[in-house]
C-alpha atoms as a PDB file:
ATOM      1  CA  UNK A   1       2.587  55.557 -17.246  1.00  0.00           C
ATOM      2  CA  UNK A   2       0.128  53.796 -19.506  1.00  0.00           C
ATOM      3  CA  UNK A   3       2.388  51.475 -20.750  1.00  0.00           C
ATOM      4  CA  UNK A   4       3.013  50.035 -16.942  1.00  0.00           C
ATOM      5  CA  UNK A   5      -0.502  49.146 -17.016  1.00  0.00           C
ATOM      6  CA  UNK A   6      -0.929  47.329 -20.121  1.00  0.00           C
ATOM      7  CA  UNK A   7      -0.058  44.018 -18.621  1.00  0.00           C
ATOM      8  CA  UNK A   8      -3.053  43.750 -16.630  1.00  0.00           C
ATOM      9  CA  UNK A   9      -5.749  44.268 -19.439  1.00  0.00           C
ATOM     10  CA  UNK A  10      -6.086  40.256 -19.912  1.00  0.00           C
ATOM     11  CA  UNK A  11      -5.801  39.032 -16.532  1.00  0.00           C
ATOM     12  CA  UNK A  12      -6.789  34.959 -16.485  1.00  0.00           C
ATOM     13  CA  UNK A  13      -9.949  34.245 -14.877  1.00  0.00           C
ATOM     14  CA  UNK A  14     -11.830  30.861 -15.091  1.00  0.00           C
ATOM     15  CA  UNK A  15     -15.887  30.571 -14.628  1.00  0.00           C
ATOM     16  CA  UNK A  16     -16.593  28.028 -12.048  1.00  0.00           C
ATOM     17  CA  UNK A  17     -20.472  27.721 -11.129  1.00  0.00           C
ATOM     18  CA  UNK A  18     -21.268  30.825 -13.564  1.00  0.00           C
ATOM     19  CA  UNK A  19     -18.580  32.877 -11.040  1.00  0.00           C
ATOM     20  CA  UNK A  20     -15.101  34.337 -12.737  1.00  0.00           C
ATOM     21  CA  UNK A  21     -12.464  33.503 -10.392  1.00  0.00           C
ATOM     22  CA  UNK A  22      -8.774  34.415 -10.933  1.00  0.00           C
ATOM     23  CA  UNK A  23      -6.930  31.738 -12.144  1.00  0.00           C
ATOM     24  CA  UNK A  24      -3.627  32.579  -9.577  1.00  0.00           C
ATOM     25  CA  UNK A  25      -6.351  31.902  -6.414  1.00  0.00           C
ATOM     26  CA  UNK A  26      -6.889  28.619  -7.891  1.00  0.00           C
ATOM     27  CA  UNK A  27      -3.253  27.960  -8.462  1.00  0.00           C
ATOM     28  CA  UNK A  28      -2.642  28.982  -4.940  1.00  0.00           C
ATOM     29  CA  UNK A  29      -5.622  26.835  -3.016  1.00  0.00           C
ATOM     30  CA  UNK A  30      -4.128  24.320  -5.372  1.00  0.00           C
ATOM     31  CA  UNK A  31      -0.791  24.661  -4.613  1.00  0.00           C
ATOM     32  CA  UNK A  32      -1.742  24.528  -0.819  1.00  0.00           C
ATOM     33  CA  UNK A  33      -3.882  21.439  -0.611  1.00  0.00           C
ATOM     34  CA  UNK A  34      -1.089  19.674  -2.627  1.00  0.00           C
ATOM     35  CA  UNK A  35       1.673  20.470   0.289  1.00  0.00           C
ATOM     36  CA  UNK A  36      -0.701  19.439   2.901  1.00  0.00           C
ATOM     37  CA  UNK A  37      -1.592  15.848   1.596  1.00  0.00           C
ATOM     38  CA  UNK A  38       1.959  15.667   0.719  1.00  0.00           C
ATOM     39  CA  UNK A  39       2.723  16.814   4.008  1.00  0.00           C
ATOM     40  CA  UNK A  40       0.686  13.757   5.509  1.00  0.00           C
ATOM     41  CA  UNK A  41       2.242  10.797   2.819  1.00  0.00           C
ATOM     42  CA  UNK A  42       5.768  12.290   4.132  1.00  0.00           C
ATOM     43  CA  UNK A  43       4.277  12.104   7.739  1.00  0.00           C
ATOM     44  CA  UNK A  44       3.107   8.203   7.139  1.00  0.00           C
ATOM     45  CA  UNK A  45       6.136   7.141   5.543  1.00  0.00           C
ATOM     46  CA  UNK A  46       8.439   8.643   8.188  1.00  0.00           C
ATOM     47  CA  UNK A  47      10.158  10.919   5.864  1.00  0.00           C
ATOM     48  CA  UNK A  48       8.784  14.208   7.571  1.00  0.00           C
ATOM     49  CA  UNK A  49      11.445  14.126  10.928  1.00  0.00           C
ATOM     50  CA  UNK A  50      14.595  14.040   8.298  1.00  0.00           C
ATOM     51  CA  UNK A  51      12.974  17.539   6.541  1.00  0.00           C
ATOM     52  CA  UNK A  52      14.636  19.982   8.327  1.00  0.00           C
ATOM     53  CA  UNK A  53      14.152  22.781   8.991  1.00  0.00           C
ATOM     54  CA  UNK A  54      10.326  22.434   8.542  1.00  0.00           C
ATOM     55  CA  UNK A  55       9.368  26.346   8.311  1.00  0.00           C
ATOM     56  CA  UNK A  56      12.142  26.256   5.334  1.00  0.00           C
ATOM     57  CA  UNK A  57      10.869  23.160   3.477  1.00  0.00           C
ATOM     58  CA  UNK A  58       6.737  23.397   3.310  1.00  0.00           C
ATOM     59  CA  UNK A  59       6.991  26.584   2.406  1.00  0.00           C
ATOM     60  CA  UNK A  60       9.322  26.100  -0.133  1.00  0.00           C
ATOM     61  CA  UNK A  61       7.158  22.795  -1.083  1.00  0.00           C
ATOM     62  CA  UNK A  62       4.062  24.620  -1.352  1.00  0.00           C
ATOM     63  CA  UNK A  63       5.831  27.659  -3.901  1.00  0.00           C
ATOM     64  CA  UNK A  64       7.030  24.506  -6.023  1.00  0.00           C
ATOM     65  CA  UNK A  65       3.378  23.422  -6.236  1.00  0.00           C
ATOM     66  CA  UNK A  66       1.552  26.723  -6.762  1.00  0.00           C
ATOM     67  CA  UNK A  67       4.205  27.508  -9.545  1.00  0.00           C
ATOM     68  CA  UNK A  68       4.228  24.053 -10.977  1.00  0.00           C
ATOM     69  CA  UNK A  69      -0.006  24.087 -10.727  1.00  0.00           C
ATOM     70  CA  UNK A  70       0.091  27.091 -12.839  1.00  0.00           C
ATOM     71  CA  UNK A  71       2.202  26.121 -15.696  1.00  0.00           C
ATOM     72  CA  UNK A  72       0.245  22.813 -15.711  1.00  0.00           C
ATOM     73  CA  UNK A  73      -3.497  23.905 -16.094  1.00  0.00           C
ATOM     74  CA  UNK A  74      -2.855  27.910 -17.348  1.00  0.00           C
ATOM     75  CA  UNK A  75       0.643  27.590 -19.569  1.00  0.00           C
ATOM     76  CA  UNK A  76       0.343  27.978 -22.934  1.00  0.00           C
END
């Protein structure tokens, strides 16, 4: 049983302001703010209608980014 908890002895955590904050959160807000200004270029440049179905593609959009946002700034 020990040896299913050995993986969480060095979890990531950056210090922002003095506070520890776990580095997935930050991939996640991230991750999130990225889909939603991408989200609005799509909307200006009339791609967004042709993205279809939309509860299949942002969601999808934002795991790409969250993933992506974590091998960028915490991948060694």
């Amino acid at each position: 049983m020990l040896v299913l908890t050995s993986g969480c002895a060095f979890a990531p955590s950056v210090n922002i302001l003095g506070s520890f904050f776990p580095a997935w959160l930050i991939s996640i807000v991230t991750g999130v703010v990225l889909t939603v200004l991408l989200r609005q270029v799509l909307v200006a440049t009339k791609i967004a209608p042709h993205l279809r179905p939309a509860g299949l593609v942002y969601p999808s959009l934002a795991c790409l980014l969250i993933f992506a946002t974590w091998l960028v700034l915490f991948g060694d």
